[in-house]
Protein backbone atom coordinates (compact mmCIF):
# COMPACT_ATOMS: atom_id res chain seq x y z
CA UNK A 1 -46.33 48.26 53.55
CA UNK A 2 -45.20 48.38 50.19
CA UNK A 3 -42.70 45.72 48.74
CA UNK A 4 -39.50 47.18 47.43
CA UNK A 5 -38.84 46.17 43.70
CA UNK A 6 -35.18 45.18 42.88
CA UNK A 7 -33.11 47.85 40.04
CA UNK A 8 -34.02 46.62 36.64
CA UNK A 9 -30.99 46.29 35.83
CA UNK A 10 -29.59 44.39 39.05
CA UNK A 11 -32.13 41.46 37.80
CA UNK A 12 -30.80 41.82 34.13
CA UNK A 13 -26.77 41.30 34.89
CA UNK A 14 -27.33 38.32 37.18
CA UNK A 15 -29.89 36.59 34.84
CA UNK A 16 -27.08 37.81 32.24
CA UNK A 17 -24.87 35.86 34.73
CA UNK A 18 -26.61 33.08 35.75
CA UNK A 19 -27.37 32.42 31.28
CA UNK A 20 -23.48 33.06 30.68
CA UNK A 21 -22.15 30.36 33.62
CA UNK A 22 -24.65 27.50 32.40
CA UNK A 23 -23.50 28.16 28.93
CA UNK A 24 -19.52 28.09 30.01
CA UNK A 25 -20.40 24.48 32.20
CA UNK A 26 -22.55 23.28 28.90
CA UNK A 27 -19.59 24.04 26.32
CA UNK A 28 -16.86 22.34 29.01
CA UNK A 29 -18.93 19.30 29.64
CA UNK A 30 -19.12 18.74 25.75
CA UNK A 31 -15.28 19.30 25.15
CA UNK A 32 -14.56 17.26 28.20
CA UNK A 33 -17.06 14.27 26.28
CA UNK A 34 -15.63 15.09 23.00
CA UNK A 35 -12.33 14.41 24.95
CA UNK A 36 -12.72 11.00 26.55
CA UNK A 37 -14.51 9.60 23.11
CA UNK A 38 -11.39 10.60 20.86
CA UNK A 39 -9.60 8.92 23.86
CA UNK A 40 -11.67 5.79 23.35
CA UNK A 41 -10.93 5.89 19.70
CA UNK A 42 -7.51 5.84 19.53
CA UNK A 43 -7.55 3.47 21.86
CA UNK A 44 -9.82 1.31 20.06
CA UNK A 45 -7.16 1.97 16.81
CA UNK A 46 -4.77 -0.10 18.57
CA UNK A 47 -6.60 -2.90 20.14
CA UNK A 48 -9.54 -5.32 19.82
CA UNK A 49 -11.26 -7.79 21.50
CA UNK A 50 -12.70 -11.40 21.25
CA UNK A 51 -14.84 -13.40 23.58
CA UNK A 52 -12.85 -16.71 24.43
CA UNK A 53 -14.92 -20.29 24.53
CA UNK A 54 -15.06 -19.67 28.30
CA UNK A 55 -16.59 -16.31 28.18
CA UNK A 56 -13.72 -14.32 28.65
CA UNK A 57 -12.59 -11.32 27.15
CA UNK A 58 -9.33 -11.41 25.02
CA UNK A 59 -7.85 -8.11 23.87
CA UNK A 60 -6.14 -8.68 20.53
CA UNK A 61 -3.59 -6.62 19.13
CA UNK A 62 -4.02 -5.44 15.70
CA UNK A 63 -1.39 -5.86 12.84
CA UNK A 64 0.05 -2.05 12.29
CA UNK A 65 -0.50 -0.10 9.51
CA UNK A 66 2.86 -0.74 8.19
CA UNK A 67 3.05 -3.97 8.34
CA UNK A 68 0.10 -3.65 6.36
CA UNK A 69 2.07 -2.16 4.19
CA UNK A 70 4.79 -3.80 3.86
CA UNK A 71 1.79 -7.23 2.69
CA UNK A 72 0.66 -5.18 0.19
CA UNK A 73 3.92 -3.57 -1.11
CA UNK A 74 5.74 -6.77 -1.72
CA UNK A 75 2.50 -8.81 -3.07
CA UNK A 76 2.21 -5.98 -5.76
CA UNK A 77 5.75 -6.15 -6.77
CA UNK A 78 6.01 -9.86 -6.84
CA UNK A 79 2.95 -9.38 -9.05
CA UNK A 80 4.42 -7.17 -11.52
CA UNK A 81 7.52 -8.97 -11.70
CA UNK A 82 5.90 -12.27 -12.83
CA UNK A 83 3.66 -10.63 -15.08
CA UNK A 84 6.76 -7.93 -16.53
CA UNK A 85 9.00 -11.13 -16.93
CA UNK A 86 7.32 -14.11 -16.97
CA UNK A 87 6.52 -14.11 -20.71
CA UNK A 88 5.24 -16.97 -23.38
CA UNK A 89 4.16 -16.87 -27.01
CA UNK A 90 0.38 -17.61 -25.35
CA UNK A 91 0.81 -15.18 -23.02
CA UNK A 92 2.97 -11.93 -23.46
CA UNK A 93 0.40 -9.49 -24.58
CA UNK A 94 -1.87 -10.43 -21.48
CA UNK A 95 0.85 -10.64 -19.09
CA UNK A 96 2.81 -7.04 -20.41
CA UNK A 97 -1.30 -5.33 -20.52
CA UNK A 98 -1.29 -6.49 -16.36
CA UNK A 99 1.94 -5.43 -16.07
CA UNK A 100 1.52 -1.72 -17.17
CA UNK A 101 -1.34 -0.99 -14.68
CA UNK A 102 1.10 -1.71 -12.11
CA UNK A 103 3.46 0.70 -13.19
CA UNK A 104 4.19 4.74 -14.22
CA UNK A 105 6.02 5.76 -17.53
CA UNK A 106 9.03 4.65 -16.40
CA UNK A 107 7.61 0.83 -16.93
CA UNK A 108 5.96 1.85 -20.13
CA UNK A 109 9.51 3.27 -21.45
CA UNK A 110 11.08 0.18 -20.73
CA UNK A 111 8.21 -2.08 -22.02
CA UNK A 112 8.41 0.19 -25.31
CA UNK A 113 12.47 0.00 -25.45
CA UNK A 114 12.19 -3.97 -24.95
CA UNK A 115 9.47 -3.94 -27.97
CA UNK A 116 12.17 -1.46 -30.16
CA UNK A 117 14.89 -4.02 -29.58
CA UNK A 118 12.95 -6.93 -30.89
CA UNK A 119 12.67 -8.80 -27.43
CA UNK A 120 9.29 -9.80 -27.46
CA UNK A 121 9.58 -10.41 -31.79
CA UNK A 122 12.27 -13.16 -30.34
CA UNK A 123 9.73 -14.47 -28.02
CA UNK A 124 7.61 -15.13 -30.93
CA UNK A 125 9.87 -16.37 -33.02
CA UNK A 126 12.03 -18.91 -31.32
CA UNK A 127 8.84 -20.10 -29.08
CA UNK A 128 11.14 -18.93 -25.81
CA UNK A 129 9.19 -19.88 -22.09
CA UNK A 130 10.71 -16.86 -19.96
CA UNK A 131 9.69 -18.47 -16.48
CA UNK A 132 10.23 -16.33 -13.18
CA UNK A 133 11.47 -18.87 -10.38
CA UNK A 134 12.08 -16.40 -7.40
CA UNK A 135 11.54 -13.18 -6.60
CA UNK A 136 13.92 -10.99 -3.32
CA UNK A 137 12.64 -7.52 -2.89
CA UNK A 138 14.19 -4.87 0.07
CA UNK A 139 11.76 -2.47 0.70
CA UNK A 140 12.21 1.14 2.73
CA UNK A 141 9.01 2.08 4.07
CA UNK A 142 10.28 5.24 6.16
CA UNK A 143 8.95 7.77 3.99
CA UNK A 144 7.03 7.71 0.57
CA UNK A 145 7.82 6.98 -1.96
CA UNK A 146 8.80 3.89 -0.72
CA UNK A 147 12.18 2.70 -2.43
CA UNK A 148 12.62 -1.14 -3.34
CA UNK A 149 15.41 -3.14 -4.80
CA UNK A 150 14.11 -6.76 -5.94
CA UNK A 151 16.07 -9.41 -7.20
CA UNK A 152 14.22 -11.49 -10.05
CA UNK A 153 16.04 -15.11 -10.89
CA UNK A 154 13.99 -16.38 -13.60
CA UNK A 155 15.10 -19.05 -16.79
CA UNK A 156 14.81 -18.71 -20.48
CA UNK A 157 13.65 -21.98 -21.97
CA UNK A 158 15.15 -22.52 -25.45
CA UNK A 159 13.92 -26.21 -26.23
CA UNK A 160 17.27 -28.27 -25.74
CA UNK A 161 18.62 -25.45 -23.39
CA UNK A 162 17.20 -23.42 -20.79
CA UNK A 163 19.18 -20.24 -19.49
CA UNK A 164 19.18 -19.43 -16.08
CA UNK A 165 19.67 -15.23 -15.45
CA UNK A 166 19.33 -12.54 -12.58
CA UNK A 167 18.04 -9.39 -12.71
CA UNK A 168 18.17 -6.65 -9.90
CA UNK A 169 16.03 -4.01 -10.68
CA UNK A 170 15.12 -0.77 -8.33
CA UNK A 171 12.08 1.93 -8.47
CA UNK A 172 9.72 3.26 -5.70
CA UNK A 173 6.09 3.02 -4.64
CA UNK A 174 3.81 5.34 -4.43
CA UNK A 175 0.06 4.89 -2.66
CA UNK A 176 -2.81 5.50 -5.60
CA UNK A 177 -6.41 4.34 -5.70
CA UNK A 178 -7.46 0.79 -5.62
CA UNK A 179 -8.46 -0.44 -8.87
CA UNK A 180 -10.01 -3.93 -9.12
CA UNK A 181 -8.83 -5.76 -10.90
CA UNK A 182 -6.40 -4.05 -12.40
CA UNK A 183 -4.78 -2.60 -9.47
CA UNK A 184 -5.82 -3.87 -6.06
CA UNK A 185 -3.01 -2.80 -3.97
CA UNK A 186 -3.41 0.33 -4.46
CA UNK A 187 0.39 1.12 -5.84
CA UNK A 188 1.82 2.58 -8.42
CA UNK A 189 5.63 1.78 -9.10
CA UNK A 190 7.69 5.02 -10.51
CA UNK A 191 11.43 5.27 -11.33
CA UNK A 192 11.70 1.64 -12.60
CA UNK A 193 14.99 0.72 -13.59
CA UNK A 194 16.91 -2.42 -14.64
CA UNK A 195 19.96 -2.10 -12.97
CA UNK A 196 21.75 -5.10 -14.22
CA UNK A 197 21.27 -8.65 -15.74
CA UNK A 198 23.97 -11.94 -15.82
CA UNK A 199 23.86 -14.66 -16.45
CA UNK A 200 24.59 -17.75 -13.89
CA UNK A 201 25.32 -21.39 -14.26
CA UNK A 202 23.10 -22.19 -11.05
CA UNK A 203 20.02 -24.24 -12.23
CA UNK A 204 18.28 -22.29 -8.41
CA UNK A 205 18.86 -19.05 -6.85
């Protein structure tokens, strides 16, 4: 008796089938693994974990980004404040060279205004120690640029009398590339502007 051969084209749709379901369960179980690693990441973004003296595992939560942020933002504008005010004879041209890596053209306009008006020429010439004691900065990190306001108390030491002044001062931040040394925050500070300057009495902030 003769064996009866299956239609051609019976044993071509359900290989066609057979090919097109193990490619369908192939392509899910990848997404599905791409899935639960992403999970595992972003989890992992959020916490770590140390091994305490007893063998135990600690989970540790990390510092967020922002606060991060908020390190880095104040350290470079405590920086530039020291460096953009805190002048001497020995020191000026070093100090004001720092200072304009920190900064856009707004800093540069300022730094070439002071130099027009013959503030650093006074420096010079009367030996003045401009000595930055404290520095208050309010910073708004909600969106970027970042605005600041800082506060800058510093003293201007005339040899038998020293001058004690404040300074506010606003600008924002904006995020550029690291640049060691000259810019390791990775800042930039735009919009600088000296809002005011007096004179006090008080010998502190």
């Amino acid at each position: 008796m003769k064996t009866a051969y299956r239609n051609i084209y019976q044993v071509l749709h359900l290989n066609r089938l057979i090919v097109f379901s193990v490619v369908v369960i192939a392509l899910g179980s990848s997404f599905f693994s791409g899935l639960m690693v992403y999970n595992i990441y972003q989890e992992s973004l959020d916490n770590a974990f140390a091994i305490s003296t007893d063998g135990n595992v600690i989970p540790l939560q990390l510092v967020s980004q922002k606060e991060n942020l908020e390190v880095e933002a104040l350290a470079h504008l405590d920086l530039f404040h020291h460096y953009f005010y805190g002048l001497d004879a020995s020191n000026y041209e070093k100090n004001l060279e720092k200072a304009l890596w920190l900064g856009d053209s707004s800093v540069d306009n300022l730094y070439r205004q002071k130099k027009a008006d013959g503030v650093y020429n006074r420096l010079l010439q009367y030996s003045l120690v401009q000595k930055v004691i404290q520095i208050d900065t309010e910073l708004d990190l909600t969106a970027e640029p970042y605005k600041f306001r800082t506060t800058t108390y510093f003293e201007i030491n005339r040899g038998t009398v020293i001058d004690h002044y404040i300074l506010i001062s606003t600008g924002q931040l904006i995020t550029v590339d690291r640049n060691f040394p000259k810019n390791t925050h990775g800042l930039l500070i735009t919009n600088y502007f000296e809002n005011s300057l007096k004179k006090t009495n008080n010998d502190s902030p």
